[in-house]
N, C-alpha and C. Protein backbone atom coordinates (compact mmCIF):
# COMPACT_ATOMS: atom_id res chain seq x y z
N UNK A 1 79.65 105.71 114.69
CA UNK A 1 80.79 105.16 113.96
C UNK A 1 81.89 106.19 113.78
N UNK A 2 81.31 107.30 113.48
CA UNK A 2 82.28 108.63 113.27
C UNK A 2 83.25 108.21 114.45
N UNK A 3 82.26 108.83 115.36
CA UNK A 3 82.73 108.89 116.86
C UNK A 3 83.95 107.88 117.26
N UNK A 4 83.91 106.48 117.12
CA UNK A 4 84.99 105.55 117.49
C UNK A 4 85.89 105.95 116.18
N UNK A 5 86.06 105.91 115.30
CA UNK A 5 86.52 106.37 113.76
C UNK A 5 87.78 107.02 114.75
N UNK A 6 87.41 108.69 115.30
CA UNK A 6 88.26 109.48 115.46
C UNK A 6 88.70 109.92 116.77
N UNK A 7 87.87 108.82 117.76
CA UNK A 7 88.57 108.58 119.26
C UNK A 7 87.70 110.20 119.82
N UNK A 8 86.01 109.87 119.07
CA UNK A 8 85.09 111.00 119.99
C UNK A 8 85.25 112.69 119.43
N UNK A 9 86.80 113.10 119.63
CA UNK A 9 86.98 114.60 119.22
C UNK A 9 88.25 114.40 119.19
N UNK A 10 88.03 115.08 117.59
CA UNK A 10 89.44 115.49 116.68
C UNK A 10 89.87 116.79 117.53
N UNK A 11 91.63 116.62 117.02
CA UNK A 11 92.24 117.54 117.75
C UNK A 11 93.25 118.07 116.56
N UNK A 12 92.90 119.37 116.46
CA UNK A 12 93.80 120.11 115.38
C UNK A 12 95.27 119.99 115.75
N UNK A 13 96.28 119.77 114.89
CA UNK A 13 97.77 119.89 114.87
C UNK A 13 98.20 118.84 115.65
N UNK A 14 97.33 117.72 116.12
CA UNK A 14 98.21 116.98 117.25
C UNK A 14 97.70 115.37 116.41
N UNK A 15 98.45 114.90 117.15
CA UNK A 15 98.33 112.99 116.41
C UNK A 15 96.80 112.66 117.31
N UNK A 16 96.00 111.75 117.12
CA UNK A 16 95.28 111.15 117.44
C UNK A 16 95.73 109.89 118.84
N UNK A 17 95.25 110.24 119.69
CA UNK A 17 95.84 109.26 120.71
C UNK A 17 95.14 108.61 121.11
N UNK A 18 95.09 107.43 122.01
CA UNK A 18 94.10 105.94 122.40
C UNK A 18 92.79 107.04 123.14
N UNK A 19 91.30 106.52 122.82
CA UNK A 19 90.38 107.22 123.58
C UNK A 19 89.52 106.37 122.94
N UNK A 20 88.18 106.88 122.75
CA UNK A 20 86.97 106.32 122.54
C UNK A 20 87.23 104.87 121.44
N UNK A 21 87.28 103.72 121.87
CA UNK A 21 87.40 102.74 120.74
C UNK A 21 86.26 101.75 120.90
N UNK A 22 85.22 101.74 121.75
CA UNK A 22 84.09 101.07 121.12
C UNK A 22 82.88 101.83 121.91
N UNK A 23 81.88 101.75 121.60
CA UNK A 23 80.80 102.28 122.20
C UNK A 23 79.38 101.39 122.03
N UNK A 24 78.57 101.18 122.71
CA UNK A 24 76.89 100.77 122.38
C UNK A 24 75.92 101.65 121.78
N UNK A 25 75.24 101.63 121.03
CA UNK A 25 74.69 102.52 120.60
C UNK A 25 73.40 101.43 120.28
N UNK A 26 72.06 102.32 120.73
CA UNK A 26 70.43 101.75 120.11
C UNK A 26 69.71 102.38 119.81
N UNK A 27 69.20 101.81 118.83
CA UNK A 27 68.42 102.31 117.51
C UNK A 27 67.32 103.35 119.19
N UNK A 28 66.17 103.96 118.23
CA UNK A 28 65.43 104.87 119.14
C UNK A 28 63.80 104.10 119.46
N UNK A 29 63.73 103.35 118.46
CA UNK A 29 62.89 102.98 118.36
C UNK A 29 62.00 101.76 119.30
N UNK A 30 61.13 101.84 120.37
CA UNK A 30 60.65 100.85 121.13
C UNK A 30 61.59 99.64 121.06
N UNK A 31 61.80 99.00 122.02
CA UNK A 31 63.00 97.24 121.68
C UNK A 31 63.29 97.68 120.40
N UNK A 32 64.64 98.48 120.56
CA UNK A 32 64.91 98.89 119.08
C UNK A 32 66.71 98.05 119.42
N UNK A 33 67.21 97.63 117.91
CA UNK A 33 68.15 96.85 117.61
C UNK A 33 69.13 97.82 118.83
N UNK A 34 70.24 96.80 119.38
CA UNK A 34 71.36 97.44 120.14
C UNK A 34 72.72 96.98 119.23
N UNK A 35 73.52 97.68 119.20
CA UNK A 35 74.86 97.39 118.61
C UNK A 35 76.15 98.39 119.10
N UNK A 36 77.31 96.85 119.13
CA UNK A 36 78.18 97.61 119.59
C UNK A 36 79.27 97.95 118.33
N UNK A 37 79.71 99.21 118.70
CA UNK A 37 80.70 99.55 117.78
C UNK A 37 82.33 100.16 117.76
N UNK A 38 82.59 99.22 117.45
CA UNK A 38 84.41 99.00 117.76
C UNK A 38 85.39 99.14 116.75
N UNK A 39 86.57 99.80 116.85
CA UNK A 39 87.40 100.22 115.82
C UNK A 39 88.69 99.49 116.58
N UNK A 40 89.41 99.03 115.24
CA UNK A 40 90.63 98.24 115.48
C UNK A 40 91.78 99.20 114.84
N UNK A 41 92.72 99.13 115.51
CA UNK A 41 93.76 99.83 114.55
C UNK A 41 94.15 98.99 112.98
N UNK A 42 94.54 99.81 111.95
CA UNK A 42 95.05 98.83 110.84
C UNK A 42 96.71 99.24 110.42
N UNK A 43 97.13 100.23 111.16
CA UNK A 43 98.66 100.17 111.46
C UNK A 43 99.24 100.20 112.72
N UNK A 44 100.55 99.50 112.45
CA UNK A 44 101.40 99.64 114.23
C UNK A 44 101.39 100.86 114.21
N UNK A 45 101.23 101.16 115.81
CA UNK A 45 101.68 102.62 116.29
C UNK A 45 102.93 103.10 115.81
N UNK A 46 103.79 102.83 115.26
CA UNK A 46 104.75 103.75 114.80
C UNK A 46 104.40 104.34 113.27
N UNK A 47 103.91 103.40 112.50
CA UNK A 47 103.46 103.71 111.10
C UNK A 47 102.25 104.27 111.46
N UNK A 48 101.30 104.42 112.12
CA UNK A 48 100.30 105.61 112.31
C UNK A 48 100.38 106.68 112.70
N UNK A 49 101.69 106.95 113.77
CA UNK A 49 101.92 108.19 114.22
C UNK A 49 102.54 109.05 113.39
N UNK A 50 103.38 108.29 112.35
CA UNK A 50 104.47 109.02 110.80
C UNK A 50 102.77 109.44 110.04
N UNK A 51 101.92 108.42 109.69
CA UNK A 51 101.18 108.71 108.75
C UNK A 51 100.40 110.02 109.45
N UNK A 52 99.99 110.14 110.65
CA UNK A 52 99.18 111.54 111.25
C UNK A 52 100.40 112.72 111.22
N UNK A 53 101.29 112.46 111.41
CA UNK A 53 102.21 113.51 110.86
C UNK A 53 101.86 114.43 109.54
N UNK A 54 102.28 113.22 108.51
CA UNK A 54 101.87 113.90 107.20
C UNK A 54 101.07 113.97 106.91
N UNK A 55 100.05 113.92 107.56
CA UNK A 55 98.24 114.37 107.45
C UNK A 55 98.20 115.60 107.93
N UNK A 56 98.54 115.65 108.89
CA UNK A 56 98.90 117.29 109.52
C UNK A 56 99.53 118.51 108.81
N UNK A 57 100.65 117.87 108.66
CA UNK A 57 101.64 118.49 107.77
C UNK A 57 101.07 119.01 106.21
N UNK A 58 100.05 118.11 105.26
CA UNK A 58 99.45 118.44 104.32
C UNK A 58 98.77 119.15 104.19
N UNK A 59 97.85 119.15 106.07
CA UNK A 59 96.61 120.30 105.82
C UNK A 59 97.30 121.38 106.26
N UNK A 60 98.08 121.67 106.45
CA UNK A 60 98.92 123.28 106.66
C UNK A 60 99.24 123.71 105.90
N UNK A 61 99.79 122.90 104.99
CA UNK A 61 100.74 123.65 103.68
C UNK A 61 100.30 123.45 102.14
N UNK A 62 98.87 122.32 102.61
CA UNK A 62 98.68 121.84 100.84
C UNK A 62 97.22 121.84 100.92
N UNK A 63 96.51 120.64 101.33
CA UNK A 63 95.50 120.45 101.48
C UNK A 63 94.53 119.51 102.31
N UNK A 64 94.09 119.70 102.92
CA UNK A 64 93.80 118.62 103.98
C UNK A 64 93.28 117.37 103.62
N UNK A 65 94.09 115.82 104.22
CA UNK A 65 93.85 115.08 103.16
C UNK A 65 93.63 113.96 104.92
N UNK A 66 93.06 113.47 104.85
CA UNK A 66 92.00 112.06 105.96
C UNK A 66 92.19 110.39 105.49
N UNK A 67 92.98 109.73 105.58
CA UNK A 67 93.28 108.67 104.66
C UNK A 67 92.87 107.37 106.16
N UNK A 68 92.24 106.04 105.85
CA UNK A 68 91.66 105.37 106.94
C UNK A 68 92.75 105.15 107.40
N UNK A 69 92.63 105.13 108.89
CA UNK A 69 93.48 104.24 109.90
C UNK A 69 93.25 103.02 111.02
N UNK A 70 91.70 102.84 110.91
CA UNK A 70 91.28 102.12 111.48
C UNK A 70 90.01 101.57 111.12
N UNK A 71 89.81 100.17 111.19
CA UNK A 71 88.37 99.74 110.68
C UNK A 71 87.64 99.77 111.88
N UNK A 72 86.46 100.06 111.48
CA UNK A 72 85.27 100.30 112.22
C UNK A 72 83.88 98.88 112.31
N UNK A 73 83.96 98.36 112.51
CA UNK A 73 83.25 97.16 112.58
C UNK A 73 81.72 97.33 113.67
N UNK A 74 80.46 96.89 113.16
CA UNK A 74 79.56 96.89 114.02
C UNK A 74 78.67 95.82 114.08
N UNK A 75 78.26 95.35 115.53
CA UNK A 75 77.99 94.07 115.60
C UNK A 75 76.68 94.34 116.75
N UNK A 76 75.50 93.57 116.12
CA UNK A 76 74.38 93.62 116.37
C UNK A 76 74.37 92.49 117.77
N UNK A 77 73.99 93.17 119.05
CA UNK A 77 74.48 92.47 120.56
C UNK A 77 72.67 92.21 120.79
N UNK A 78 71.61 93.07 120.38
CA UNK A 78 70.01 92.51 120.35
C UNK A 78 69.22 93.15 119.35
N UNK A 79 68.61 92.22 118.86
CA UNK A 79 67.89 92.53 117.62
C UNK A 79 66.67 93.10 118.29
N UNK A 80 66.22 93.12 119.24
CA UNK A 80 64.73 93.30 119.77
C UNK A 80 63.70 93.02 118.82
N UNK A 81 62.74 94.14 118.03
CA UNK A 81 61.75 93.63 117.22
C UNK A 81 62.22 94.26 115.99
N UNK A 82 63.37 94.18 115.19
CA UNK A 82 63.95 94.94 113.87
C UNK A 82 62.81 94.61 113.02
N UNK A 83 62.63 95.57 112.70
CA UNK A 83 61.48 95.40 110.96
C UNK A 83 62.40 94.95 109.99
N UNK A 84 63.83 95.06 109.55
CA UNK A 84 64.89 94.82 108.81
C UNK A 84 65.38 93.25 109.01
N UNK A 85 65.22 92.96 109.76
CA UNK A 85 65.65 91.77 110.27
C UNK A 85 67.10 91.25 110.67
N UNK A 86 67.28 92.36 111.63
CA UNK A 86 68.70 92.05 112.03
C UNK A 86 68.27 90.88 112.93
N UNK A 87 69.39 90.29 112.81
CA UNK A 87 69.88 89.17 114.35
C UNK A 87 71.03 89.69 115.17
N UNK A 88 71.30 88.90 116.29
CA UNK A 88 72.03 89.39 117.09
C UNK A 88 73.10 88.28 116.61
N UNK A 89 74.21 88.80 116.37
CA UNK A 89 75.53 88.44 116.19
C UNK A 89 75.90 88.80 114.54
N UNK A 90 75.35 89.62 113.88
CA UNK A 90 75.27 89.81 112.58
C UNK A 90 75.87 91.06 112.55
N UNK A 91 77.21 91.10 111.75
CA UNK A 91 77.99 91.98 111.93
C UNK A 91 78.30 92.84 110.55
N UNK A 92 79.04 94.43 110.32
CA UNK A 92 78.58 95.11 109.39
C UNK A 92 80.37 95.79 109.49
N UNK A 93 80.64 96.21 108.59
CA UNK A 93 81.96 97.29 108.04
C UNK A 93 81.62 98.58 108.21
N UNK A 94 81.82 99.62 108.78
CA UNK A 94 82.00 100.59 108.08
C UNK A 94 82.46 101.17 107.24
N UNK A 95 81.81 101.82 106.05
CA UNK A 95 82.49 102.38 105.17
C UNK A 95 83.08 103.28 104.88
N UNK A 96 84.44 102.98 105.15
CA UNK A 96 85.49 104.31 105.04
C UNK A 96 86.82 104.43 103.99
N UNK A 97 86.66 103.60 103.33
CA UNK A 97 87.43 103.44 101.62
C UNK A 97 86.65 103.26 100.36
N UNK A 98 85.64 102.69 100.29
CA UNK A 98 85.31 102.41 99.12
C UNK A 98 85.00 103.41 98.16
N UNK A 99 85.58 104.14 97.22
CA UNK A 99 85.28 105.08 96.76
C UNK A 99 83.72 105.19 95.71
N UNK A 100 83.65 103.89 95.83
CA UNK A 100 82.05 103.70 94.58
C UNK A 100 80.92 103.78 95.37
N UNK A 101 81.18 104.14 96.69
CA UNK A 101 79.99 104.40 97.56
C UNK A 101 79.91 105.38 98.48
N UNK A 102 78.45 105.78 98.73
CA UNK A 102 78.64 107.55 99.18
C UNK A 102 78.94 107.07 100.88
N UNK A 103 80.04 108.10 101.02
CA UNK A 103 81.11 108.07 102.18
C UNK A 103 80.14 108.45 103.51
N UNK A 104 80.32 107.97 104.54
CA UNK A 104 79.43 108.32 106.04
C UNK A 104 79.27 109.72 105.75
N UNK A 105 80.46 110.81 105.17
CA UNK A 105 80.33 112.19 105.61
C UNK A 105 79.66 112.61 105.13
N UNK A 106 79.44 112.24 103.49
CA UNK A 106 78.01 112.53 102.66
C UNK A 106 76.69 112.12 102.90
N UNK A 107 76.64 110.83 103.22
CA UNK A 107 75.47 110.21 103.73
C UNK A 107 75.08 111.39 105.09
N UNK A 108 75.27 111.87 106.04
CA UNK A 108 74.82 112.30 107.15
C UNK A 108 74.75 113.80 107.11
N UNK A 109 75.24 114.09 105.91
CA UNK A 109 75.33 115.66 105.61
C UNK A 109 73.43 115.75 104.89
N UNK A 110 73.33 114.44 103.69
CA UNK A 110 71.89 114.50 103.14
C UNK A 110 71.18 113.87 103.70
N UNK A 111 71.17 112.98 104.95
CA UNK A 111 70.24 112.36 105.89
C UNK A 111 69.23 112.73 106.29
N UNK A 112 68.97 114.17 106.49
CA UNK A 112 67.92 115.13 107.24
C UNK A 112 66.95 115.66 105.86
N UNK A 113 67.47 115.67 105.06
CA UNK A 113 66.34 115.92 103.86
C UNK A 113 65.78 115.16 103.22
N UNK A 114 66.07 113.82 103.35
CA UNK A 114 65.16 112.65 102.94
C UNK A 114 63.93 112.60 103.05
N UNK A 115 64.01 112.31 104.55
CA UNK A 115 62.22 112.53 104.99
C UNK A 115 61.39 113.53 104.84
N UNK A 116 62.15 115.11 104.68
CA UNK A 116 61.35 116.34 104.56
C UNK A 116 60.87 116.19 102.97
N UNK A 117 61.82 115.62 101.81
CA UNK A 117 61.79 115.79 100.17
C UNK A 117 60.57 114.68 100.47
N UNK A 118 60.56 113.35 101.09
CA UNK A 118 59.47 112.37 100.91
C UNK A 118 57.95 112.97 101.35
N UNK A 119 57.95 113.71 102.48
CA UNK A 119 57.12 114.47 103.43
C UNK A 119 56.23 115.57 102.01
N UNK A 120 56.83 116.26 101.54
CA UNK A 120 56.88 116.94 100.62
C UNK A 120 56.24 117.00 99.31
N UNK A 121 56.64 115.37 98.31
CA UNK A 121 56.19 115.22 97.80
C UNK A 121 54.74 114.48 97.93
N UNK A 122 54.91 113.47 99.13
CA UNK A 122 53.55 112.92 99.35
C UNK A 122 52.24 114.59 99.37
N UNK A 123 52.52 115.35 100.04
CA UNK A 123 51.79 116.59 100.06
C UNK A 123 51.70 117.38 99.22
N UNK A 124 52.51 117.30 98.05
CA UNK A 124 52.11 118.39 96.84
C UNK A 124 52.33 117.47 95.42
N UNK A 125 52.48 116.50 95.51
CA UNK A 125 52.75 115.76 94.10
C UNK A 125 54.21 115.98 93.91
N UNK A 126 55.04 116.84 94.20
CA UNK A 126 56.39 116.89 93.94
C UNK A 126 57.39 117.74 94.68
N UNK A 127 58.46 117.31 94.57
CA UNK A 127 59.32 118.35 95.49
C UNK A 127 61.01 118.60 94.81
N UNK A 128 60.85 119.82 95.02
CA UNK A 128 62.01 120.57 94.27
C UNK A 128 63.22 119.61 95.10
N UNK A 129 64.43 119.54 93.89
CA UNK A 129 65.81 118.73 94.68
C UNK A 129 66.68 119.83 95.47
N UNK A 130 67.19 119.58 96.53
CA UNK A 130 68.00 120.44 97.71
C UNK A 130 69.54 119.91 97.03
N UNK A 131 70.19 121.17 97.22
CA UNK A 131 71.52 120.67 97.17
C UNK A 131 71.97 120.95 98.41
N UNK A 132 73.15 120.33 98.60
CA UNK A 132 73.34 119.59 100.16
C UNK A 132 74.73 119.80 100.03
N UNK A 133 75.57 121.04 100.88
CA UNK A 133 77.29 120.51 100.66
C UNK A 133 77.87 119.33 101.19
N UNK A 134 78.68 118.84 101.36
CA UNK A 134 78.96 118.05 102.08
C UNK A 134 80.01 119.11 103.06
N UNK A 135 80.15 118.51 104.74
CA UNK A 135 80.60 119.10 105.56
C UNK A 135 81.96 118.92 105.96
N UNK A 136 82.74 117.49 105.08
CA UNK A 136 83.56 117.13 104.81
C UNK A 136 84.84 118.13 104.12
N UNK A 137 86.35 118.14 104.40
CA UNK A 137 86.89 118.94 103.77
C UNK A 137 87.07 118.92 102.10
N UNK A 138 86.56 117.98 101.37
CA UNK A 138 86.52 117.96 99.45
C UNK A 138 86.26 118.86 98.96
N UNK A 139 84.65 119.23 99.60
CA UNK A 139 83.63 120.17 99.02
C UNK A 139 82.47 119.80 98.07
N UNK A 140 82.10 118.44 98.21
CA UNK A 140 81.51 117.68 97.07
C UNK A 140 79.79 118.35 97.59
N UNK A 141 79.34 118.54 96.29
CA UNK A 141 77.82 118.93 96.88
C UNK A 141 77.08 118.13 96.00
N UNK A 142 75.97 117.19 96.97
CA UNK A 142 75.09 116.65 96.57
C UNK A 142 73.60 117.19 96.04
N UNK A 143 72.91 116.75 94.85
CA UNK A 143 71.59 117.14 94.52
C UNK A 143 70.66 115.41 94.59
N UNK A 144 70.09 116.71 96.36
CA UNK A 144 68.83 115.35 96.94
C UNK A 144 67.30 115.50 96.65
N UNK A 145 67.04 113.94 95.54
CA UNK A 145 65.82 114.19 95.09
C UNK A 145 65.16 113.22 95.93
N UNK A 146 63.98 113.74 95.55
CA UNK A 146 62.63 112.57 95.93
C UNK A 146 62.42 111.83 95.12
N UNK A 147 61.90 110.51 95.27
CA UNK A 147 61.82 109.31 94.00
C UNK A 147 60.58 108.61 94.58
């Protein structure tokens, strides 16, 4: 999702130009779910190229600031054997505004310690919480527990 988000690889000081806008991607798992994932623009090219301007322009002189420009939409093309129960044609948002919910960049920064904190506690009765920066430019750092 990142990936279509920012057209594959960001490019310092320059506008974002047409490149990666949908891709397939499947789960890993045996007949694991397939989905494709596609980003639409949500401004005309002239009001996106002003707005990457002053995105640019902010992180030079102020602070680097990432505001959405495109929705990210993903749509389930085969469910194979989902334990979740996706179907095929069942479609999903990415979340890249909602501020009451933890943002892709946080989510994938604490993704990898989930299973080790679960791993962990099943084996000792408990497991100390990791704090986790986020890799994002904010600086927000998460404390990931086991439950």
């Amino acid at each position: 999702c990142l990936a279509v988000l920012y057209n594959g690889v960001p490019r310092c000081g320059k506008t974002r130009v047409k490149g990666m806008r949908e891709i397939v991607s499947q789960c890993p798992a045996p007949c694991g779910v397939k989905a494709r994932i596609k980003s639409k623009e949500m401004l005309p090219s002239f009001l996106r190229v002003c707005k990457e301007l002053v995105e640019e322009v902010l992180k030079k002189f102020i602070r680097a600031f990432d505001g959405p420009f495109r929705n990210v939409e993903i749509e389930i093309i085969d469910a194979g054997n989902c334990p979740k129960g996706y179907k095929r044609g069942d479609k999903f948002r990415f979340n890249i505004s909602k501020q009451n919910e933890l943002c892709p960049a946080g989510f994938f920064a604490c993704y990898p310690y989930f299973r080790f904190l679960k791993e962990e506690k099943e084996q000792n009765g408990k497991a100390a919480p990791i704090c986790v920066h986020c890799h994002d430019y904010v600086g927000v750092i998460y404390e990931v527990n086991a439950v």
